[in-house]
PDB file of N, CA and C in Angstrom:
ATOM      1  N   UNK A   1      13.671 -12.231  20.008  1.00  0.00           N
ATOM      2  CA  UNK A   1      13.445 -13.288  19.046  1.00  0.00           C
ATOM      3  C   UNK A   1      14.773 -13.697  18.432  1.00  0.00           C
ATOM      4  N   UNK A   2      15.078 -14.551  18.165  1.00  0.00           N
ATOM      5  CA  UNK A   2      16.476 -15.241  17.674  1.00  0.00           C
ATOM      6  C   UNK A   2      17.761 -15.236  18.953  1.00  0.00           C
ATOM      7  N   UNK A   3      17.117 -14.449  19.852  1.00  0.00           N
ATOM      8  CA  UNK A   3      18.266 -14.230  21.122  1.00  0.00           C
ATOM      9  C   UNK A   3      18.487 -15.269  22.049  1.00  0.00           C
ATOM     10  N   UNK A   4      20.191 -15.419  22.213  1.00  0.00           N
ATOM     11  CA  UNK A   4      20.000 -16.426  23.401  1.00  0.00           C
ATOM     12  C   UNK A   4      21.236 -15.502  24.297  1.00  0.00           C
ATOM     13  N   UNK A   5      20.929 -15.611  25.662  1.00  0.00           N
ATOM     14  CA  UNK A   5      21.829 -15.406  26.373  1.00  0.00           C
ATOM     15  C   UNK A   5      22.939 -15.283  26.592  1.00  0.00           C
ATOM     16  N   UNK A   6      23.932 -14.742  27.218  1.00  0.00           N
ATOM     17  CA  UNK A   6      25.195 -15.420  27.388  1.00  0.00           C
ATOM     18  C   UNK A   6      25.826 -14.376  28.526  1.00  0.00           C
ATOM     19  N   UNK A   7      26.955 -14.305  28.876  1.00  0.00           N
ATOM     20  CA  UNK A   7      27.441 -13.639  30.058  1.00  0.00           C
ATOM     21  C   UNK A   7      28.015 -12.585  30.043  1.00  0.00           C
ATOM     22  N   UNK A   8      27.835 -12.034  28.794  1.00  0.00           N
ATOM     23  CA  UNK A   8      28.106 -10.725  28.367  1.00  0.00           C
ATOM     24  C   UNK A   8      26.562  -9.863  27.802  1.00  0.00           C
ATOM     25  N   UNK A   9      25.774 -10.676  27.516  1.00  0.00           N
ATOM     26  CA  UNK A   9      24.614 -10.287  27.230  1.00  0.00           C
ATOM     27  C   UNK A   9      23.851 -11.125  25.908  1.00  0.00           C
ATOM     28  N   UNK A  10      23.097 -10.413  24.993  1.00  0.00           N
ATOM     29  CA  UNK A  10      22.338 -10.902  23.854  1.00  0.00           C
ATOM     30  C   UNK A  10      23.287 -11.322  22.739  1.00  0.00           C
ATOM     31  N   UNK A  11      22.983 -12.730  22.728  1.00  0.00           N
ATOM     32  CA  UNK A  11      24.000 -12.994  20.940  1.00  0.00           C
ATOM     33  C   UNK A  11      23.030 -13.209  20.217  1.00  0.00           C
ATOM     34  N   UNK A  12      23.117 -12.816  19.645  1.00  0.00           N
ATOM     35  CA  UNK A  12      22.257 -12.543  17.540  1.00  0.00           C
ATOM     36  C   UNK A  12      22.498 -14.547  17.168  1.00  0.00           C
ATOM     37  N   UNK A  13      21.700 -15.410  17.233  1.00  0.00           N
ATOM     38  CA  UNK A  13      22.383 -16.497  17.002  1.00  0.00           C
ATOM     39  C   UNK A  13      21.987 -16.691  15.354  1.00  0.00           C
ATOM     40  N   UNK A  14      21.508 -16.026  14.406  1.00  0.00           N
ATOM     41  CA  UNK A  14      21.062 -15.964  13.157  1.00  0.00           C
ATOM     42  C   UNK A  14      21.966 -15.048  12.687  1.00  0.00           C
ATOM     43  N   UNK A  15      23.409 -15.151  11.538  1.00  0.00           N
ATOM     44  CA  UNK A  15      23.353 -14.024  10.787  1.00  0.00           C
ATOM     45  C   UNK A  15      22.961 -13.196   9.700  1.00  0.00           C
ATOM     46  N   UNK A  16      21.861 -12.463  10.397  1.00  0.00           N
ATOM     47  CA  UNK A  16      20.969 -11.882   9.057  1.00  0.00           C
ATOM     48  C   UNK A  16      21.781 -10.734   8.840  1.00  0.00           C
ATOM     49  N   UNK A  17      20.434 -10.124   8.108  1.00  0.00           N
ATOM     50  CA  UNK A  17      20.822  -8.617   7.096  1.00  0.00           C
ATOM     51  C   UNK A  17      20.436  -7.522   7.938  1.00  0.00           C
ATOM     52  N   UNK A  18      19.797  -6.645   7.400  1.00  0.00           N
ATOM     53  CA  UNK A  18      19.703  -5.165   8.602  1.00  0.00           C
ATOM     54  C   UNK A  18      18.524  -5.726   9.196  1.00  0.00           C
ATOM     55  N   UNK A  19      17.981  -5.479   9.957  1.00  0.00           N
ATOM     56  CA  UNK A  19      16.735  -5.488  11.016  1.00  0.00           C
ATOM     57  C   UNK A  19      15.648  -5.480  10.225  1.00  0.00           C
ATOM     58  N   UNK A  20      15.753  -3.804   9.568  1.00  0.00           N
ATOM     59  CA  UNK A  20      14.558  -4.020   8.506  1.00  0.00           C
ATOM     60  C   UNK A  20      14.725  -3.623   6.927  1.00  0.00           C
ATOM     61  N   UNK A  21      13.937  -3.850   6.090  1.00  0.00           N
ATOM     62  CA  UNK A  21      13.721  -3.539   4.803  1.00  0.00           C
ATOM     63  C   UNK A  21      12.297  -3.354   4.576  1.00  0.00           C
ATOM     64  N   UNK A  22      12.772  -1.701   3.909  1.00  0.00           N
ATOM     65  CA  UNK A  22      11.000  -1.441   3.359  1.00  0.00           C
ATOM     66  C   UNK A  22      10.998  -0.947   1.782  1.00  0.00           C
ATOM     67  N   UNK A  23      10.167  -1.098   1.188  1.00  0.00           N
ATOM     68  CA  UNK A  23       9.793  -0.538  -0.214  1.00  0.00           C
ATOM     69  C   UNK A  23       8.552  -0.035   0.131  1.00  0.00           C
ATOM     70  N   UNK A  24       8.622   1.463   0.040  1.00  0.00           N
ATOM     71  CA  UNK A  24       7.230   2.467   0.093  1.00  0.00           C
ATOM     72  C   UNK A  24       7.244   3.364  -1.240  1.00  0.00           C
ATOM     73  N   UNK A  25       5.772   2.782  -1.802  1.00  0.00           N
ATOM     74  CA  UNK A  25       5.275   3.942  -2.629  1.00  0.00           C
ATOM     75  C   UNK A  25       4.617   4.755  -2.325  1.00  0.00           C
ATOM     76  N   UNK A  26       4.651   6.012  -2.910  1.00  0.00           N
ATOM     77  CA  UNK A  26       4.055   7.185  -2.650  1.00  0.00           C
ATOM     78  C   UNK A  26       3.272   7.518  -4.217  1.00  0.00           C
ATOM     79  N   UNK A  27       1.976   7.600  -4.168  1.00  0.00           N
ATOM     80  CA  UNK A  27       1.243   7.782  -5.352  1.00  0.00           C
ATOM     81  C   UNK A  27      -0.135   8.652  -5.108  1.00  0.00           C
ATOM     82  N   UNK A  28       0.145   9.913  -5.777  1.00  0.00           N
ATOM     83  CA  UNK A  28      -0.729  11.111  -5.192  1.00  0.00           C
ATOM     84  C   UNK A  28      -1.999  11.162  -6.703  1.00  0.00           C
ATOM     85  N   UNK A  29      -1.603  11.110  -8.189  1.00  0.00           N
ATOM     86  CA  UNK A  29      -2.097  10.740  -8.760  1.00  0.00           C
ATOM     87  C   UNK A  29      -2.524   9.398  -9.484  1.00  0.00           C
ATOM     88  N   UNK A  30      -3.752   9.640 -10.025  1.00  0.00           N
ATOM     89  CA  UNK A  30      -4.672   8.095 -10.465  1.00  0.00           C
ATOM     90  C   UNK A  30      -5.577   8.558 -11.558  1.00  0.00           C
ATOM     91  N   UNK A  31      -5.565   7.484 -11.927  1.00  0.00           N
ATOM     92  CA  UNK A  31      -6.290   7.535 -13.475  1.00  0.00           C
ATOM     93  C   UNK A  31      -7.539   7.828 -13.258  1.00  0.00           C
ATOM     94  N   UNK A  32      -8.307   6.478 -12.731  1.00  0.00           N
ATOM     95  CA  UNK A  32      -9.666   6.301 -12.987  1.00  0.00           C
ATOM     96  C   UNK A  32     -10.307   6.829 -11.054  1.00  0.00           C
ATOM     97  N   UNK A  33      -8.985   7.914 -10.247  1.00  0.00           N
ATOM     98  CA  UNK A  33      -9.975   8.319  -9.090  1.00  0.00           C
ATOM     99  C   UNK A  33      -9.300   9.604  -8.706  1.00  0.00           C
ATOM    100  N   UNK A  34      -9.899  10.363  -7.826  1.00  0.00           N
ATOM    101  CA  UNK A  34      -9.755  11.628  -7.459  1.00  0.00           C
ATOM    102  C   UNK A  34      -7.195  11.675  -6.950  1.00  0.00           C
ATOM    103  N   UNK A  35      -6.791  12.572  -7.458  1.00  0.00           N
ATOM    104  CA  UNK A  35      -5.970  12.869  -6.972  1.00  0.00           C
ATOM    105  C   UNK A  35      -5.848  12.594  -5.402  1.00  0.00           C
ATOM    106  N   UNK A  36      -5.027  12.393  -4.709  1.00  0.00           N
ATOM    107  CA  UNK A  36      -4.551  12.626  -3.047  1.00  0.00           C
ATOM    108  C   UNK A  36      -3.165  13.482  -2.824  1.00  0.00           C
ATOM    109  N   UNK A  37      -3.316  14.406  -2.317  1.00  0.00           N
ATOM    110  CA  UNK A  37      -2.220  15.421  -2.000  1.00  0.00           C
ATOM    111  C   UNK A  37      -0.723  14.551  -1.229  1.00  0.00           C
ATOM    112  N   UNK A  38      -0.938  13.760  -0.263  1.00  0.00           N
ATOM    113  CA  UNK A  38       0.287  13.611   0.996  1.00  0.00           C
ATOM    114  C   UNK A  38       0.614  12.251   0.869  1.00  0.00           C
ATOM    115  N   UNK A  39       0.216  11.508  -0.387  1.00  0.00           N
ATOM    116  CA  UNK A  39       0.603  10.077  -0.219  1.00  0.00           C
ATOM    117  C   UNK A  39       2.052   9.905  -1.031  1.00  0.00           C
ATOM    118  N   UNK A  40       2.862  10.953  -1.275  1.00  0.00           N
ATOM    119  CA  UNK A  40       4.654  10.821  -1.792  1.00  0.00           C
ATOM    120  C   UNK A  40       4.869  11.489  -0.185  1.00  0.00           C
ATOM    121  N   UNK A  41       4.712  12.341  -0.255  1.00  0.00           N
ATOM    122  CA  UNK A  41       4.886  13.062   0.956  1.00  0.00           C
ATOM    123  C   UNK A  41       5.121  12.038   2.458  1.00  0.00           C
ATOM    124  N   UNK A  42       3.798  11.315   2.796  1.00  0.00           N
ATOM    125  CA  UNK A  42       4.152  10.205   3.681  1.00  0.00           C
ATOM    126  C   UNK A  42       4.620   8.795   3.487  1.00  0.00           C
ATOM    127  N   UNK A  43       5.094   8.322   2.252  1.00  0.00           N
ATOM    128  CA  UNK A  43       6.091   7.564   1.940  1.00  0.00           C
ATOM    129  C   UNK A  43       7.356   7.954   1.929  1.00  0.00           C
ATOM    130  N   UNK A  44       7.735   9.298   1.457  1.00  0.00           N
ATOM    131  CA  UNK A  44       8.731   9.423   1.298  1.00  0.00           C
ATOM    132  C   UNK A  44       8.955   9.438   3.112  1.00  0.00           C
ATOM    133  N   UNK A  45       8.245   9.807   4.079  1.00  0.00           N
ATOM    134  CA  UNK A  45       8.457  10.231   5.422  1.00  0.00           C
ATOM    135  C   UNK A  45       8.585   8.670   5.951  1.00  0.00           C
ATOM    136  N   UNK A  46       8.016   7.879   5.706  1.00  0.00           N
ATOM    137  CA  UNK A  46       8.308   6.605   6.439  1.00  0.00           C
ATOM    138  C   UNK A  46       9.741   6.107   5.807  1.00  0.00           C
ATOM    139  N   UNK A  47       9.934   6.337   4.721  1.00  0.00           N
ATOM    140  CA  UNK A  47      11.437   5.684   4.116  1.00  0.00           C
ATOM    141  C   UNK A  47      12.537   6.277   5.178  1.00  0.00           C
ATOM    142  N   UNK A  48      12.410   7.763   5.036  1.00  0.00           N
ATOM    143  CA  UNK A  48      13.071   8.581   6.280  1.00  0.00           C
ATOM    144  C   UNK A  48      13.095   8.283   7.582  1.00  0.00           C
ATOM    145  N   UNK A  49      12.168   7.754   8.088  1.00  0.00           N
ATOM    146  CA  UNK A  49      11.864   7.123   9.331  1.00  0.00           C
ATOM    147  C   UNK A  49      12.718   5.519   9.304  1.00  0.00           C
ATOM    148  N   UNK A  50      11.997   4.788   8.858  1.00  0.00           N
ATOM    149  CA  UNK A  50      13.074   3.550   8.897  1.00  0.00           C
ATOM    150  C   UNK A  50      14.642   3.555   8.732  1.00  0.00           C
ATOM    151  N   UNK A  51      14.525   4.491   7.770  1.00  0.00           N
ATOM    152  CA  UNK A  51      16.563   4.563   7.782  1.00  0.00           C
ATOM    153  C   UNK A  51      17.111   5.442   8.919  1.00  0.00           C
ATOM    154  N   UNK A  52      16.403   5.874   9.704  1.00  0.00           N
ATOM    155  CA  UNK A  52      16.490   6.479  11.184  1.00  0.00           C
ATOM    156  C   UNK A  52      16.820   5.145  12.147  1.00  0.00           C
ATOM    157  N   UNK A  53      15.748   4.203  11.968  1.00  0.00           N
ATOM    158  CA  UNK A  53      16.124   3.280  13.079  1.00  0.00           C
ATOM    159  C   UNK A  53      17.188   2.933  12.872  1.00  0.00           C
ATOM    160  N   UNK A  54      17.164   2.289  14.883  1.00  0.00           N
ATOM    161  CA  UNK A  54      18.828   1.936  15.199  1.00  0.00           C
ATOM    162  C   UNK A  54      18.960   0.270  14.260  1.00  0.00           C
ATOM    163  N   UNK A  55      20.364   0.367  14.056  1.00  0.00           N
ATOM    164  CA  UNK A  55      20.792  -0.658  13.215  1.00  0.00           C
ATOM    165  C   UNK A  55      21.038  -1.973  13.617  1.00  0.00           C
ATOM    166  N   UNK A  56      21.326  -2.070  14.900  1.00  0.00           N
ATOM    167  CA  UNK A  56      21.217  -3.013  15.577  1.00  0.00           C
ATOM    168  C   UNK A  56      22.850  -3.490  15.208  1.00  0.00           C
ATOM    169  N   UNK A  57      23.365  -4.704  15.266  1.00  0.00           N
ATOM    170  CA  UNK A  57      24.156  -5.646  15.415  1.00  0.00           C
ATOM    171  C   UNK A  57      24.821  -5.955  13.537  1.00  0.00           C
ATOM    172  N   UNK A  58      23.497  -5.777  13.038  1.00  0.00           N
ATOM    173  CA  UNK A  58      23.985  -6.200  11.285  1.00  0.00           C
ATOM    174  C   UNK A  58      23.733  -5.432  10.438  1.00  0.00           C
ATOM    175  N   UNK A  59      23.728  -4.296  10.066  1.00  0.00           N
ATOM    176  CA  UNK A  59      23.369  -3.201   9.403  1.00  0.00           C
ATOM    177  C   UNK A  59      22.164  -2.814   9.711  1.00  0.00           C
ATOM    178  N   UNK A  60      22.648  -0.916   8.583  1.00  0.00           N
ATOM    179  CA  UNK A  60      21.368  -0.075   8.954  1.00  0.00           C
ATOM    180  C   UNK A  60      20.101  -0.755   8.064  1.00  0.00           C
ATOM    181  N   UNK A  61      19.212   0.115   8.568  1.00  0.00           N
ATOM    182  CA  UNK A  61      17.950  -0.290   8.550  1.00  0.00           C
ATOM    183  C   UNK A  61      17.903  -0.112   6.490  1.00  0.00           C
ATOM    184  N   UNK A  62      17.019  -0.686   5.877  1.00  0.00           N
ATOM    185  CA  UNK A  62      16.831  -0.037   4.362  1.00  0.00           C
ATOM    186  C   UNK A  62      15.815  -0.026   3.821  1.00  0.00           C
ATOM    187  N   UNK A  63      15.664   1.095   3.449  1.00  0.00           N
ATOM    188  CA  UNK A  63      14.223   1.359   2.745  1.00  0.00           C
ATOM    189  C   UNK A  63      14.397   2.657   1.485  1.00  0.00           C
ATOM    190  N   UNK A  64      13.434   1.877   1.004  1.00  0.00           N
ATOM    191  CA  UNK A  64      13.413   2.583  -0.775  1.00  0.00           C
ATOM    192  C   UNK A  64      12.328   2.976  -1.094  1.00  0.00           C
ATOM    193  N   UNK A  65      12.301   3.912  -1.872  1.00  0.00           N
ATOM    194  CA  UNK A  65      10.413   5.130  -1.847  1.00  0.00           C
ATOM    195  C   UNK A  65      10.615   5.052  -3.551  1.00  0.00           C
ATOM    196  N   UNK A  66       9.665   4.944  -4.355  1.00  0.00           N
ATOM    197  CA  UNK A  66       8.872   5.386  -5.234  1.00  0.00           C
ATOM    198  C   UNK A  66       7.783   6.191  -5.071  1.00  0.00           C
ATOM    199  N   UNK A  67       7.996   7.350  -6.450  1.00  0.00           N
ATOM    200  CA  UNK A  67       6.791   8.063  -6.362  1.00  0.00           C
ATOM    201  C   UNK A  67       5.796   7.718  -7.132  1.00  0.00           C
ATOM    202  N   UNK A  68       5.083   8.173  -7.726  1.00  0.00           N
ATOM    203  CA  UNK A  68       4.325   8.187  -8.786  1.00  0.00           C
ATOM    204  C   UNK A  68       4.357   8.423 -10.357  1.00  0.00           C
ATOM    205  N   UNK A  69       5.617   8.611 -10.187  1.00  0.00           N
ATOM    206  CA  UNK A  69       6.234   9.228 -11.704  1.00  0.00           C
ATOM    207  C   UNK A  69       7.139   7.567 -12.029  1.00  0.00           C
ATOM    208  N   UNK A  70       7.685   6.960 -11.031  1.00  0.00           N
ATOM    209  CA  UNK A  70       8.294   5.864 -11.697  1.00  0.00           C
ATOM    210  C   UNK A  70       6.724   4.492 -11.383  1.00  0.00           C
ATOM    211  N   UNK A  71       5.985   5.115 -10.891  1.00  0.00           N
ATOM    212  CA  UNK A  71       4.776   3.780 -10.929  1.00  0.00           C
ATOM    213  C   UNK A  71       3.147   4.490 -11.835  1.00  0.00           C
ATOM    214  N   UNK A  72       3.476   4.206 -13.280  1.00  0.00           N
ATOM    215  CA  UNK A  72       2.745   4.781 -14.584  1.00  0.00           C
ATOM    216  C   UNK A  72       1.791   3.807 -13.971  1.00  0.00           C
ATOM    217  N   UNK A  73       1.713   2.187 -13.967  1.00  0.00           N
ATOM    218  CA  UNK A  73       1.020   1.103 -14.291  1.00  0.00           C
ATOM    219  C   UNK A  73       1.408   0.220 -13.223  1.00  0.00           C
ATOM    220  N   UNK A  74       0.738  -0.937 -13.172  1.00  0.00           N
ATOM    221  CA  UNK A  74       0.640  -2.158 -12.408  1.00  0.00           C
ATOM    222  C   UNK A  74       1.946  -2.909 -12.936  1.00  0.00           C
ATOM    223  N   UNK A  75       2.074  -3.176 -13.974  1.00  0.00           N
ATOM    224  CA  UNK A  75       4.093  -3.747 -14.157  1.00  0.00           C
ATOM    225  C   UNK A  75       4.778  -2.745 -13.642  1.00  0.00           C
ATOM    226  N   UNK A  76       4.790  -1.463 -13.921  1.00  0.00           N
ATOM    227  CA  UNK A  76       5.568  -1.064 -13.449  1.00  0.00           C
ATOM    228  C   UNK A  76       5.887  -1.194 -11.481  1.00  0.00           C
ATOM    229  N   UNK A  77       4.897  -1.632 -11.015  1.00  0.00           N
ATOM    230  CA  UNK A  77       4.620  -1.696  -9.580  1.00  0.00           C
ATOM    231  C   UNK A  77       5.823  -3.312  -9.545  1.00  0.00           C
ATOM    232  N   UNK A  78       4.906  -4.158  -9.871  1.00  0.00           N
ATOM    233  CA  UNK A  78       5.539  -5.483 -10.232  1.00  0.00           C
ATOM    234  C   UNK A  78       7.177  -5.862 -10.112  1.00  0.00           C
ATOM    235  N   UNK A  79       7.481  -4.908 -11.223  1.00  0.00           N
ATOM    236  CA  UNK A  79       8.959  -4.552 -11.494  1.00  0.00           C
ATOM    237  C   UNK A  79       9.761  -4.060 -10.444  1.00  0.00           C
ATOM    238  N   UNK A  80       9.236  -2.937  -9.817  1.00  0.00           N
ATOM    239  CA  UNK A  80       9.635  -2.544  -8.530  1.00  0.00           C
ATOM    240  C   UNK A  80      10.066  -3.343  -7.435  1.00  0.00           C
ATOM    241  N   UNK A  81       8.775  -4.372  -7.416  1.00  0.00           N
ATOM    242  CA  UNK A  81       8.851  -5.239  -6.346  1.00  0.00           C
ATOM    243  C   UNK A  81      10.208  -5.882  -6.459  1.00  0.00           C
ATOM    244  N   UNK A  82       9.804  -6.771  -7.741  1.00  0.00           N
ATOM    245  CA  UNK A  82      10.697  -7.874  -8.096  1.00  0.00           C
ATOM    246  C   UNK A  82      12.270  -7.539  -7.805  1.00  0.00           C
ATOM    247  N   UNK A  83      12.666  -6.130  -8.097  1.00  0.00           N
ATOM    248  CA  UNK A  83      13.662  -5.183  -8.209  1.00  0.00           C
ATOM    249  C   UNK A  83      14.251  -5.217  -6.719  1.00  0.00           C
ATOM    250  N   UNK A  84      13.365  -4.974  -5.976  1.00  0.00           N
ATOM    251  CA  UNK A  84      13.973  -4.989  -4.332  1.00  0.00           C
ATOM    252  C   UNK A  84      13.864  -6.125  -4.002  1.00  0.00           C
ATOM    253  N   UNK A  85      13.132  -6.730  -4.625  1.00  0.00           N
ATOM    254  CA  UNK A  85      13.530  -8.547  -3.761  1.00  0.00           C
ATOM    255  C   UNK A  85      15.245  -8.835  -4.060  1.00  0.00           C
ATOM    256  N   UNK A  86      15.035  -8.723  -5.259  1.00  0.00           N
ATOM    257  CA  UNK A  86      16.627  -9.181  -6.053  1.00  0.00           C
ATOM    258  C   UNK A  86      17.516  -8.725  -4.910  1.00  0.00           C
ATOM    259  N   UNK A  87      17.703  -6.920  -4.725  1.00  0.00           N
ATOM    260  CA  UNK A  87      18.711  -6.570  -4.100  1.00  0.00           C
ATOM    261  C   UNK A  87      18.789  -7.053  -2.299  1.00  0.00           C
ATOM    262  N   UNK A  88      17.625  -8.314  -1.832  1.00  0.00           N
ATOM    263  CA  UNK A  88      18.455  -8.727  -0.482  1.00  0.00           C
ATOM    264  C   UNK A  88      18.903  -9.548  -0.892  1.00  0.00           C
ATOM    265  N   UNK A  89      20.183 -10.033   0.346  1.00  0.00           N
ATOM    266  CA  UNK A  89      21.224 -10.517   0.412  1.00  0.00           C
ATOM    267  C   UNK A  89      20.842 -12.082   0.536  1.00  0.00           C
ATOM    268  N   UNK A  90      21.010 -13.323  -0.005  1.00  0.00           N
ATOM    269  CA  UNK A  90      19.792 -14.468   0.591  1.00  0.00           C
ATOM    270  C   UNK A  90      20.354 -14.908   1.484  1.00  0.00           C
ATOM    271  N   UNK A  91      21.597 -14.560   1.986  1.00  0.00           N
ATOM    272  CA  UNK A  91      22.768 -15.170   2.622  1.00  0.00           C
ATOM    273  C   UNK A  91      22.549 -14.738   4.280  1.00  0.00           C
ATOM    274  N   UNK A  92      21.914 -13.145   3.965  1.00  0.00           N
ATOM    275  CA  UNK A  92      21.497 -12.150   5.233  1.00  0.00           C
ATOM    276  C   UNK A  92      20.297 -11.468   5.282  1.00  0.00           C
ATOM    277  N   UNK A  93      19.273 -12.503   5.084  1.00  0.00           N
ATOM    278  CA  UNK A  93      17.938 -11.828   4.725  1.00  0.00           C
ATOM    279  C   UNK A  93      17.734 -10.755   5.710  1.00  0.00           C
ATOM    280  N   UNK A  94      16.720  -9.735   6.119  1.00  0.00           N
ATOM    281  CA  UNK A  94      16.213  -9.009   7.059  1.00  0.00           C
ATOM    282  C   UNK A  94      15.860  -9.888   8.039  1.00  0.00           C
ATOM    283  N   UNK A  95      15.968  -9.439   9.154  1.00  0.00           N
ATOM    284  CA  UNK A  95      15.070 -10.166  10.102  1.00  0.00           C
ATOM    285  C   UNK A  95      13.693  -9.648  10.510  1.00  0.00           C
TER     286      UNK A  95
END
């Protein structure tokens, strides 16, 4: 996708940002429902996983984990978001 040919191989004809960007929460406790044991546990494992992938051509991959201790409430979720939007690049979005 974005690739065109050439005689050396694949040129990137878009210059974006890393390949990917993730924001994963991990939230094991809840107010109004039963606890869940592995949901920091497998966020924090996918954040680990994406910053594993290969980087490709324009940087490494980026991803950012919250647990449950920085997401009290629904603003606080909000905030988060808003927070990682800010930090891409608009110049080199993800592709």
């Amino acid at each position: 996708m974005g690739l065109l040919k050439d005689r050396q191989g694949d040129l990137d004809v878009w210059p974006r940002g890393p390949p990917l960007r993730a924001l994963c929460f991990g939230i094991n406790d809840y107010d109004n429902h039963d606890s869940l044991s592995n949901c920091e546990r497998d966020a924090a494992a996918i954040v680990e996983k994406v910053r594993s992938l290969s980087d490709g051509r324009n940087g490494k991959c980026v991803a950012n984990f919250l647990d449950g201790c920085h997401l009290k409430n629904k603003e606080a979720m909000k905030k988060a978001v808003i927070d990682f939007v800010k930090q891409i690049d608009k110049g080199a979005p993800p592709r």
